[in-house]
C-alpha atoms as a PDB file:
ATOM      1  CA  UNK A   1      -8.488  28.444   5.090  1.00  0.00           C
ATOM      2  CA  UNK A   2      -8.139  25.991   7.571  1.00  0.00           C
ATOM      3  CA  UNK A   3      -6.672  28.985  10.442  1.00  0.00           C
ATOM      4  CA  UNK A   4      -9.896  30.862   9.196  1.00  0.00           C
ATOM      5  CA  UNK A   5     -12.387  27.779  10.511  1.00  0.00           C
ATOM      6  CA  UNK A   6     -10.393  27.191  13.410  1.00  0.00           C
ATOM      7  CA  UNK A   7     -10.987  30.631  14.565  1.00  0.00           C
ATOM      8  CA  UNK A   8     -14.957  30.571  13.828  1.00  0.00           C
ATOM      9  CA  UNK A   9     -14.811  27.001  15.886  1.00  0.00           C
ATOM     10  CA  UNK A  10     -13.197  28.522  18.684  1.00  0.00           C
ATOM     11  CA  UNK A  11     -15.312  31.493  18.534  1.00  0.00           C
ATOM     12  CA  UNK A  12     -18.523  29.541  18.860  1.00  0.00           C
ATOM     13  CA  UNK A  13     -18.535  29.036  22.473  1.00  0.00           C
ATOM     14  CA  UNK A  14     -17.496  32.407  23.818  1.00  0.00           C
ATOM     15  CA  UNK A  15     -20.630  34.031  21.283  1.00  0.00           C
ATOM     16  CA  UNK A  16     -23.055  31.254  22.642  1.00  0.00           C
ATOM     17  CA  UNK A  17     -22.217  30.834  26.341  1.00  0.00           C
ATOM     18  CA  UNK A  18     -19.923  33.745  27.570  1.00  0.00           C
ATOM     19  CA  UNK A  19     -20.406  32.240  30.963  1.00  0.00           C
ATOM     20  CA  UNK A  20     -19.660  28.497  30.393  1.00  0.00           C
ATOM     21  CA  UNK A  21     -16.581  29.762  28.058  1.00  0.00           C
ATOM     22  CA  UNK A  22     -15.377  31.919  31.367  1.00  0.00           C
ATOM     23  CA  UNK A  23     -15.277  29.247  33.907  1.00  0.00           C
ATOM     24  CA  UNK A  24     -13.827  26.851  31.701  1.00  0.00           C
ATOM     25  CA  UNK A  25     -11.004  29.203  31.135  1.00  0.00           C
ATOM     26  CA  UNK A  26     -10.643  30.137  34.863  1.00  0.00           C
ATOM     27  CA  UNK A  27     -10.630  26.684  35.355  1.00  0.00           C
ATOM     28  CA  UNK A  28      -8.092  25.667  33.126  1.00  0.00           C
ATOM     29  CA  UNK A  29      -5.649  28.645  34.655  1.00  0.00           C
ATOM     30  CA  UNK A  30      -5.698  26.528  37.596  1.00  0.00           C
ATOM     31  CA  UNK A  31      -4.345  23.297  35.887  1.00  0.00           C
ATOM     32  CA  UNK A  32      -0.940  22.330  36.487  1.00  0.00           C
ATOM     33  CA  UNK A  33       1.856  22.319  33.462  1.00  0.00           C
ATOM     34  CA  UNK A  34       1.300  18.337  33.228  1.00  0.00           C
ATOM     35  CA  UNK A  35      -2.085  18.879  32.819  1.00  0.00           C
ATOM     36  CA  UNK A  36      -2.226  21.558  30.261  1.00  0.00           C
ATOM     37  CA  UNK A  37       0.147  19.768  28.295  1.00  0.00           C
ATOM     38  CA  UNK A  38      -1.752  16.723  28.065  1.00  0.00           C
ATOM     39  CA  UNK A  39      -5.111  19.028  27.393  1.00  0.00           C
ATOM     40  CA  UNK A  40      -2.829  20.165  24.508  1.00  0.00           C
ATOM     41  CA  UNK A  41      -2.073  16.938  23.231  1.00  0.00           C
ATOM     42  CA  UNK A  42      -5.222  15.958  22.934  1.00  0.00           C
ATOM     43  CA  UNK A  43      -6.527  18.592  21.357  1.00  0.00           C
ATOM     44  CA  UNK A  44      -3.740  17.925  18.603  1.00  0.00           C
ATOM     45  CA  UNK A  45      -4.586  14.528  18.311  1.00  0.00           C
ATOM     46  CA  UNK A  46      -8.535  14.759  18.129  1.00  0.00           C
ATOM     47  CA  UNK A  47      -7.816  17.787  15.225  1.00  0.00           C
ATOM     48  CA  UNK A  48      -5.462  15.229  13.507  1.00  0.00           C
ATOM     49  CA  UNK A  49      -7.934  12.673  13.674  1.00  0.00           C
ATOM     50  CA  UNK A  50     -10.281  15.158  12.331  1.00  0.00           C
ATOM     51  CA  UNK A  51      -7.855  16.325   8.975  1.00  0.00           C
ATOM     52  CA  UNK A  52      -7.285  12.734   8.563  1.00  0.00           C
ATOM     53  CA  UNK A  53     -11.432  11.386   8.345  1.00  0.00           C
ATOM     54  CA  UNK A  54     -12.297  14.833   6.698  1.00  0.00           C
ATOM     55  CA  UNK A  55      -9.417  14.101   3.928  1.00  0.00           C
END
């Protein structure tokens, strides 16, 4: 279920604004490995923070 709604979410953006999605992505291809990691991180801890309020 919850692999399901992560896929709509992340689907969202690309249906809505191809263009925004695009650059975003081109620009994040040109972050460095610090960068990306802490991108990564964050993302993990904002989701957590999500489960956790949601539950």
């Amino acid at each position: 279920m919850a692999f399901g709604l992560m896929l709509v979410l992340e689907g969202v953006l690309p249906l809505v604004a191809p263009q925004v999605w695009r650059d975003t992505f081109r620009r994040m291809t040109e972050l460095n490995d610090g960068q990306l990691r802490f991108a990564g991180l964050l993302s993990m801890a904002i989701g957590l923070l999500i489960v956790l309020v949601v539950k």
